[in-house]
Protein backbone atom coordinates (compact mmCIF):
# COMPACT_ATOMS: atom_id res chain seq x y z
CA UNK A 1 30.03 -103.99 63.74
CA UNK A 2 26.83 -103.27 61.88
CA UNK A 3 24.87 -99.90 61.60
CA UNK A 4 22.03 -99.11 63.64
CA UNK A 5 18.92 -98.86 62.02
CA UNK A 6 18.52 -95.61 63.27
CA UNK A 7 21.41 -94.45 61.87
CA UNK A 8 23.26 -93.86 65.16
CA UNK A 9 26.54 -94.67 64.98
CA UNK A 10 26.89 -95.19 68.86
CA UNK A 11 28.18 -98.59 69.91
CA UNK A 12 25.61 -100.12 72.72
CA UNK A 13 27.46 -102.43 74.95
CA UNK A 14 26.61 -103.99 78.28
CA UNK A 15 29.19 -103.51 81.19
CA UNK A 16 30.56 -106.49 80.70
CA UNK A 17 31.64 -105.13 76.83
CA UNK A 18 28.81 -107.38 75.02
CA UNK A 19 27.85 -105.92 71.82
CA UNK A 20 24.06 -105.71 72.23
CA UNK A 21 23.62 -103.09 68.96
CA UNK A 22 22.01 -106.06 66.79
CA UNK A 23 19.16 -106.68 69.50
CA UNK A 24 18.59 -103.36 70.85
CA UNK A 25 17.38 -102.61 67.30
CA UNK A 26 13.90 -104.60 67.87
CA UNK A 27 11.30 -102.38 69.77
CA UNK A 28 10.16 -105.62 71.23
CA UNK A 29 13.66 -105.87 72.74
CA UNK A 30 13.88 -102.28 74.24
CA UNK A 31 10.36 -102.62 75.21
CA UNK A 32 10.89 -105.73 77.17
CA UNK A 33 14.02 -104.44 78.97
CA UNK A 34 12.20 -101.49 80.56
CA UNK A 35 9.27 -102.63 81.10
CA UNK A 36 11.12 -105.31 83.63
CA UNK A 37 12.89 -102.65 85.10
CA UNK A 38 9.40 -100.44 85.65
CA UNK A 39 7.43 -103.63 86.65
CA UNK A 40 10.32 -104.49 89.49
CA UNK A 41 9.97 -100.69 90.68
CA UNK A 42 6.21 -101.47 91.10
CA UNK A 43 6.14 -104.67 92.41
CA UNK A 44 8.84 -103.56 95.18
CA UNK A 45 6.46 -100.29 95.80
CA UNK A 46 3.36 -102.20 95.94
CA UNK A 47 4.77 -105.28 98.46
CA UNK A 48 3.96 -104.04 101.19
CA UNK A 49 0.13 -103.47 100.40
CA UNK A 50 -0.05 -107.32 98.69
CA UNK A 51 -1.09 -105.97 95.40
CA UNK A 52 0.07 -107.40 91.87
CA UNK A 53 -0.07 -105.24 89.16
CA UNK A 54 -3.03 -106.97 87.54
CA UNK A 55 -5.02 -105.94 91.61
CA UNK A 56 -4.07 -102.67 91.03
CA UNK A 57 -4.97 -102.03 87.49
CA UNK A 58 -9.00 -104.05 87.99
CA UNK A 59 -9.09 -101.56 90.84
CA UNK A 60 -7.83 -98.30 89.39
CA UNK A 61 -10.40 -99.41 86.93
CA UNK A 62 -13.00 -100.08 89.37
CA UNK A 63 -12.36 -97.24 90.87
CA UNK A 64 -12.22 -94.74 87.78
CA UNK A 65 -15.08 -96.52 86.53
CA UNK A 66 -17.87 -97.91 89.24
CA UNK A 67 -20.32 -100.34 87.72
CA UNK A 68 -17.65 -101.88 85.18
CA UNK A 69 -18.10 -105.28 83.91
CA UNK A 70 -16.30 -108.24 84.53
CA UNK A 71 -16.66 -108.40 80.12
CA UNK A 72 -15.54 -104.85 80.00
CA UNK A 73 -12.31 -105.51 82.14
CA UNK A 74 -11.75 -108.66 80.10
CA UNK A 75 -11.88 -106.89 76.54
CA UNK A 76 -9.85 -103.83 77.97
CA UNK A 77 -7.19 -106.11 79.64
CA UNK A 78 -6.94 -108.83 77.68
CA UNK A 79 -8.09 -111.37 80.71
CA UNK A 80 -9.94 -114.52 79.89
CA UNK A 81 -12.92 -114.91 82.04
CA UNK A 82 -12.27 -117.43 84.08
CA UNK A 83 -8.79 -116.13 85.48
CA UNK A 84 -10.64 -112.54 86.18
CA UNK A 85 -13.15 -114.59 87.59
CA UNK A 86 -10.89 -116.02 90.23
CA UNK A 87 -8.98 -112.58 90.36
CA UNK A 88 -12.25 -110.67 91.95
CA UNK A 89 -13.47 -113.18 93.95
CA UNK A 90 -9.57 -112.77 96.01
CA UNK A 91 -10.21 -108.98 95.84
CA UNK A 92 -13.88 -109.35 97.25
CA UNK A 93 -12.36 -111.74 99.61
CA UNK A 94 -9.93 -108.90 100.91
CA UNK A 95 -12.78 -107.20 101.65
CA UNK A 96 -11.66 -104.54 98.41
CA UNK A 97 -14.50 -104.71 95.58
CA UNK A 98 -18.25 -105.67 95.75
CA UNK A 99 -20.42 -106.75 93.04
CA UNK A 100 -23.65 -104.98 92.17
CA UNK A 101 -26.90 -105.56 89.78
CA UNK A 102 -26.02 -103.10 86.13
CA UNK A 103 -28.36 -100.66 86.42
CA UNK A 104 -29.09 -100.86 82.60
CA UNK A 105 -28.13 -104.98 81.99
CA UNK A 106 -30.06 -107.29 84.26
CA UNK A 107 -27.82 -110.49 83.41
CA UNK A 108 -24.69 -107.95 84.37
CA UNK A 109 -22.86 -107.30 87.52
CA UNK A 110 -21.31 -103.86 88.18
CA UNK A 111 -17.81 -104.17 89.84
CA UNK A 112 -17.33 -101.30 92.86
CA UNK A 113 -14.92 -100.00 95.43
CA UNK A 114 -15.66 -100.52 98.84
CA UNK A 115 -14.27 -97.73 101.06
CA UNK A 116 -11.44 -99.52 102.04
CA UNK A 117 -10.83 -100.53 98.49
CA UNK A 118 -10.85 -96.94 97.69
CA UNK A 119 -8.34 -96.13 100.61
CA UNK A 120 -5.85 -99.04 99.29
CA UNK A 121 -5.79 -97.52 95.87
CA UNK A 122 -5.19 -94.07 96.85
CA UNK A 123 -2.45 -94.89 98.43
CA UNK A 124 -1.23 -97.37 95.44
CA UNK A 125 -2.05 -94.64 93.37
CA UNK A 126 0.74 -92.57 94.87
CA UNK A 127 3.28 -95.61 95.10
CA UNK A 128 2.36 -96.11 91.27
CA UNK A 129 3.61 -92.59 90.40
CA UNK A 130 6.30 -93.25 92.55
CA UNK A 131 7.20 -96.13 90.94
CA UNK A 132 7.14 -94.65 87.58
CA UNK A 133 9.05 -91.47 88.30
CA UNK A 134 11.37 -93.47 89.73
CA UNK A 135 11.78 -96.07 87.11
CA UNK A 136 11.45 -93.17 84.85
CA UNK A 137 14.59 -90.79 85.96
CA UNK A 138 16.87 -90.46 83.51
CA UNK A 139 14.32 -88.96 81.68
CA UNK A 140 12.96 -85.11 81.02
CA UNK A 141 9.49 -85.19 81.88
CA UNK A 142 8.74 -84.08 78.57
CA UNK A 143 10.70 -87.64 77.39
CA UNK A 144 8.64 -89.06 79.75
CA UNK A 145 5.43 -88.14 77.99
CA UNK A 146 6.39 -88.35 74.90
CA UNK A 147 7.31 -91.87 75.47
CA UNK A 148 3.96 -92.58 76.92
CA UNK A 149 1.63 -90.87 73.96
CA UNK A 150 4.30 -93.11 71.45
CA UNK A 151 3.94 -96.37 74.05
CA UNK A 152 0.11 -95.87 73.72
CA UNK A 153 -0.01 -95.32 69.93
CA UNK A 154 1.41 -98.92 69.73
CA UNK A 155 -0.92 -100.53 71.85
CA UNK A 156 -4.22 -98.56 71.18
């Protein structure tokens, strides 16, 4: 068996006794692995209020940020147009987000909660955390934000 690249010497095995040490060297590997298990804990959390992740993250944002753009939400997210496009026209269709005139760019439209937009994602809000403390439990909750402030350094 090979080193770790981190120098641990600790064998990492599955239950079933499969020597996963020369994967669970990639970050991309690791990364992958819990974000599926965090992502299941949300999706099972948010079931019951029909909301994907990519719903609750344009309205967290909407929310957090009234009058955002459809072109700010794609840059930040990573969304082509036309998908985002389709995305808030089934959240205005639930009745969850309105479009408004910019106040400061005529050709714009400001994306905003309605109030029972706002009332779905405070209470997503607190599944969300749920989700996360839950998917997060094995660690310290000072693990837990280091992780995130190293998680963010990658992507930001």
């Amino acid at each position: 068996m090979t080193e770790p690249r981190n120098g641990s010497n600790a064998d990492v095995t599955t239950s079933e006794g499969i020597d996963t040490q020369v994967i669970e060297a990639f970050l991309g590997y690791s990364a992958r692995r819990a974000s599926l298990v965090i992502l299941a804990n949300f999706v099972r959390r948010m079931a019951p209020l029909a909301l994907r992740p990519v719903d609750f993250t344009v309205l967290a944002l909407a929310g957090s940020n009234p009058g955002i753009t459809s072109s700010q939400l794609c840059q930040l997210l990573d969304i082509q147009s036309p998908n985002l496009v389709v995305l808030i026209k089934q959240l205005q269709d639930r009745g969850l987000i309105e479009r408004r005139p910019h106040p400061t760019d005529g050709r714009a439209m400001g994306l905003h909660l309605t109030a029972s937009g706002q009332g779905l994602v405070d209470q997503a809000t607190t599944l969300a955390h749920e989700a996360d403390d839950e998917a997060s439990g094995k660690l310290s909750a000072a693990e837990r934000q280091t992780l995130a402030r190293l998680l963010r350094k990658v992507y930001q």
